[in-house]
Protein backbone atom coordinates (compact mmCIF):
# COMPACT_ATOMS: atom_id res chain seq x y z
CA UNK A 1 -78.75 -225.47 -96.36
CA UNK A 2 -79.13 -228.90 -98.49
CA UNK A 3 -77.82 -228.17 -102.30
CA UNK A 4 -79.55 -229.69 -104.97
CA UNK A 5 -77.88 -230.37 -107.96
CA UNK A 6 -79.51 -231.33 -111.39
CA UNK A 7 -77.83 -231.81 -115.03
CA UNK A 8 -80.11 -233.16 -117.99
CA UNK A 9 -78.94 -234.38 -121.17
CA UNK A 10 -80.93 -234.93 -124.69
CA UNK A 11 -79.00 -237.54 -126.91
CA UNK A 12 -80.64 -238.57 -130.81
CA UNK A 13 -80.35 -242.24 -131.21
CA UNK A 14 -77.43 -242.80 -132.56
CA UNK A 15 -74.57 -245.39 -131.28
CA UNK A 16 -72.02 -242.38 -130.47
CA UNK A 17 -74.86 -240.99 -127.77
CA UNK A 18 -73.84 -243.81 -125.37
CA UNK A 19 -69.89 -242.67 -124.77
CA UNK A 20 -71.20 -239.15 -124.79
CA UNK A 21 -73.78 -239.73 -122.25
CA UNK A 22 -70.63 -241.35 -120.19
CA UNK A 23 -68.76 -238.22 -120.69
CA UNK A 24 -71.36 -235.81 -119.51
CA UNK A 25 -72.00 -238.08 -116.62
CA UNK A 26 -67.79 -238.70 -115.77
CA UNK A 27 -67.88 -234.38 -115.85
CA UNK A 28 -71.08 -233.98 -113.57
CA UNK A 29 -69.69 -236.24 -110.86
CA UNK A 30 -66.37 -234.92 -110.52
CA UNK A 31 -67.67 -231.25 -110.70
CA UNK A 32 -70.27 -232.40 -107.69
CA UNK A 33 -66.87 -233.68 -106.09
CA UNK A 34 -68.74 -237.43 -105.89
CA UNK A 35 -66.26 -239.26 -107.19
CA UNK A 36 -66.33 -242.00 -105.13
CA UNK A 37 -68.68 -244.68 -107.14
CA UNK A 38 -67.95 -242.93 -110.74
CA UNK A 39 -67.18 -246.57 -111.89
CA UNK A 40 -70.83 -247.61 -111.12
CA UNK A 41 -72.23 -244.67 -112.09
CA UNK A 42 -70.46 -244.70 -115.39
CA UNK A 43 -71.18 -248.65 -115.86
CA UNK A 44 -75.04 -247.78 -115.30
CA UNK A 45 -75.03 -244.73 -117.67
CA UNK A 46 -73.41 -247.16 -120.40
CA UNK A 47 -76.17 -249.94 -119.98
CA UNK A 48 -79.41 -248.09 -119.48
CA UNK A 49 -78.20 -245.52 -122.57
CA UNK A 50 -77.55 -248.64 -124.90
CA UNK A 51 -80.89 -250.42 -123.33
CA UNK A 52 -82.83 -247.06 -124.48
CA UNK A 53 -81.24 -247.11 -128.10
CA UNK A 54 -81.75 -251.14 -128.59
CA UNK A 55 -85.10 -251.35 -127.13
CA UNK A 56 -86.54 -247.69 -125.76
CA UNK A 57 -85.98 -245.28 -128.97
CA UNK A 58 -88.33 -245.32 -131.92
CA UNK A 59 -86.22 -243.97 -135.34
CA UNK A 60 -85.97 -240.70 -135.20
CA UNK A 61 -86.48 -239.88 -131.42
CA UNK A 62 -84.12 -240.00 -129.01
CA UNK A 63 -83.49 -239.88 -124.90
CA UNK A 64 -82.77 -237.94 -121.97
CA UNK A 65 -79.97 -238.55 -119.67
CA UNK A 66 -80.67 -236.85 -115.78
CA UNK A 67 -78.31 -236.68 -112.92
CA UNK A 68 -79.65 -235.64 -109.50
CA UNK A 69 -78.03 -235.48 -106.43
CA UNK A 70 -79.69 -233.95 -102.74
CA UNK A 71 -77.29 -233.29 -100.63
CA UNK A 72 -77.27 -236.39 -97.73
CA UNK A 73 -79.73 -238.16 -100.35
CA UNK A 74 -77.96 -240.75 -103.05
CA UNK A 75 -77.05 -240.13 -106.66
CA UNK A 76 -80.10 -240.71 -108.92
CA UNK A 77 -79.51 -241.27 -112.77
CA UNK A 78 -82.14 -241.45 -115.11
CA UNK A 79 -82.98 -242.22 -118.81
CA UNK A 80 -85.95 -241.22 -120.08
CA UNK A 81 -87.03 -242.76 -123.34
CA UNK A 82 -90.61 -242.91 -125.52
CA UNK A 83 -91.05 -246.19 -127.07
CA UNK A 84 -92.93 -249.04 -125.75
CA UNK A 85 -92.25 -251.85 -123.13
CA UNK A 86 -91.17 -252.72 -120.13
CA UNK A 87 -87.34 -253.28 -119.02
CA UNK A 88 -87.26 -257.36 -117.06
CA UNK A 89 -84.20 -258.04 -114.89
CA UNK A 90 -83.22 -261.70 -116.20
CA UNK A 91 -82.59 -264.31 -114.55
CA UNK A 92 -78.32 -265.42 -113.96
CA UNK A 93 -77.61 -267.38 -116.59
CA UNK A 94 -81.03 -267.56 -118.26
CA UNK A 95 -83.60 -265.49 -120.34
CA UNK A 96 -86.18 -263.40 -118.89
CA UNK A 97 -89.25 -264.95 -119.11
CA UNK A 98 -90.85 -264.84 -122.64
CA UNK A 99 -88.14 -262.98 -124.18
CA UNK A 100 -87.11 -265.60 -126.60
CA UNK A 101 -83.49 -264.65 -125.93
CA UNK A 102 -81.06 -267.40 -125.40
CA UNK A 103 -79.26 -268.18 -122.37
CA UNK A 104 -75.96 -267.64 -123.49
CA UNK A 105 -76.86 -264.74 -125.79
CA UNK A 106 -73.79 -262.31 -125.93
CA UNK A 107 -76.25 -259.08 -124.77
CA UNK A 108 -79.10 -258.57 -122.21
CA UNK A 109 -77.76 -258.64 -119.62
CA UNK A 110 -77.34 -254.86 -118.69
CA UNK A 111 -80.13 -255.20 -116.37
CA UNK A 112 -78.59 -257.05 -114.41
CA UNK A 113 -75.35 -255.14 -114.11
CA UNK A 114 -77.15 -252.22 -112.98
CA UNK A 115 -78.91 -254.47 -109.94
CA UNK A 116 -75.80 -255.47 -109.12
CA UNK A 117 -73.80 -252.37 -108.60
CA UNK A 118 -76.24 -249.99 -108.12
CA UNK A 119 -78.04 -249.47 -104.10
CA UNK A 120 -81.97 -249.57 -106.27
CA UNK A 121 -83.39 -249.37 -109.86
CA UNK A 122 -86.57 -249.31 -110.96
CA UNK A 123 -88.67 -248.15 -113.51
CA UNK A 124 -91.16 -245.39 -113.66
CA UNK A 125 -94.06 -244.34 -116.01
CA UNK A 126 -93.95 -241.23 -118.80
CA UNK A 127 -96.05 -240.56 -121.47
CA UNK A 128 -94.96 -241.68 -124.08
CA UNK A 129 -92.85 -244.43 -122.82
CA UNK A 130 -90.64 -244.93 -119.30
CA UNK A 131 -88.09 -243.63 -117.21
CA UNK A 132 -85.34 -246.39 -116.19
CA UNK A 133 -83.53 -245.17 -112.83
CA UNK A 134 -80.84 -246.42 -110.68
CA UNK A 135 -79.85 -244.66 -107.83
CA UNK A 136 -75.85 -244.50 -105.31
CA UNK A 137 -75.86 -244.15 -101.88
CA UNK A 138 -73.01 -241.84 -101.43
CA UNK A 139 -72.41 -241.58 -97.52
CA UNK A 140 -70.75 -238.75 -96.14
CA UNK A 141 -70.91 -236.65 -99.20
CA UNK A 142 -71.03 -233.11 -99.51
CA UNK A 143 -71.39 -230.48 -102.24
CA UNK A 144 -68.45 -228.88 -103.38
C-alpha cells in the first residue's frame, strides 16, 4: 500500500511567516522520517515563502505553504500565492531580462537557489495568482 502524506499551511504576510513556514516544514519532514535533504527542503521553503511576501502577496492576503510526499514519488513543496506575475530564474551573475534589477543587487536571486538544489521547479497557474513548486527526489524512502 503507497502512503500519501499531505500537510498545508496558511501564513498572513507578514516577515515572521517565513521562519514559521521553515518550522512547520523542519516538523513535517522529520515526522515523515525524510530527513535526508531537510537542508534543501528548508533552503527552498525560505526562498519561495520570502519570494511570495516580496512579490506574490497583495496587503492584506497572504499564502499557503503544501508539503506532499507519495510514497516512492519525491517530496513536492508548494506556495501558493494570489497576486500577479510571473516568477523568472535569472541569469548567474546578471538580471533577468527586463527586471531592471542590477547585477550585483543584494536579493533575487532565490530563484536560482531553488534550481540549484532542488531535482525540478516550476510554476503552475491558480486563480487568482500562481503556485511556485519545487520538488526532492528522495530514493529509497519509506513512510514511517
Amino acid at each position: 500500500m503507497q502512503h500519501h502524506l499531505l500537510r498545508e499551511r496558511f501564513y498572513r504576510r507578514e516577515r515572521q511567516s517565513v521562519p514559521a513556514a521553515r518550522e512547520f516544514a523542519r516538523a513535517a519532514v522529520a515526522d515523515w522520517g525524510l530527513g535526508a535533504r531537510v537542508d534543501d527542503v528548508l533552503l527552498c521553503v525560505s526562498e519561495l515563502a520570502t519570494n511570495a511576501l516580496v512579490h506574490g502577496v497583495p496587503p492584506g492576503r497572504g499564502y499557503l505553504l503544501r508539503l506532499w510526499w507519495r510514497e516512492g514519488g519525491p517530496l513536492r513543496v508548494e506556495v501558493h500565492d494570489s497576486g500577479g506575475g510571473q516568477p523568472r530564474l535569472r541569469e548567474p551573475g546578471g538580471a533577468a531580462a527586463g527586471s531592471g534589477v542590477a547585477a550585483d543587487a543584494e536579493s533575487g536571486r532565490g530563484l536560482l537557489l531553488v534550481a540549484a538544489v532542488a531535482d525540478a521547479w516550476g510554476v503552475g497557474e491558480r486563480d487568482p495568482g500562481k503556485i511556485v513548486w519545487c520538488e526532492f527526489a528522495l530514493k529509497g524512502a519509506h513512510a514511517t
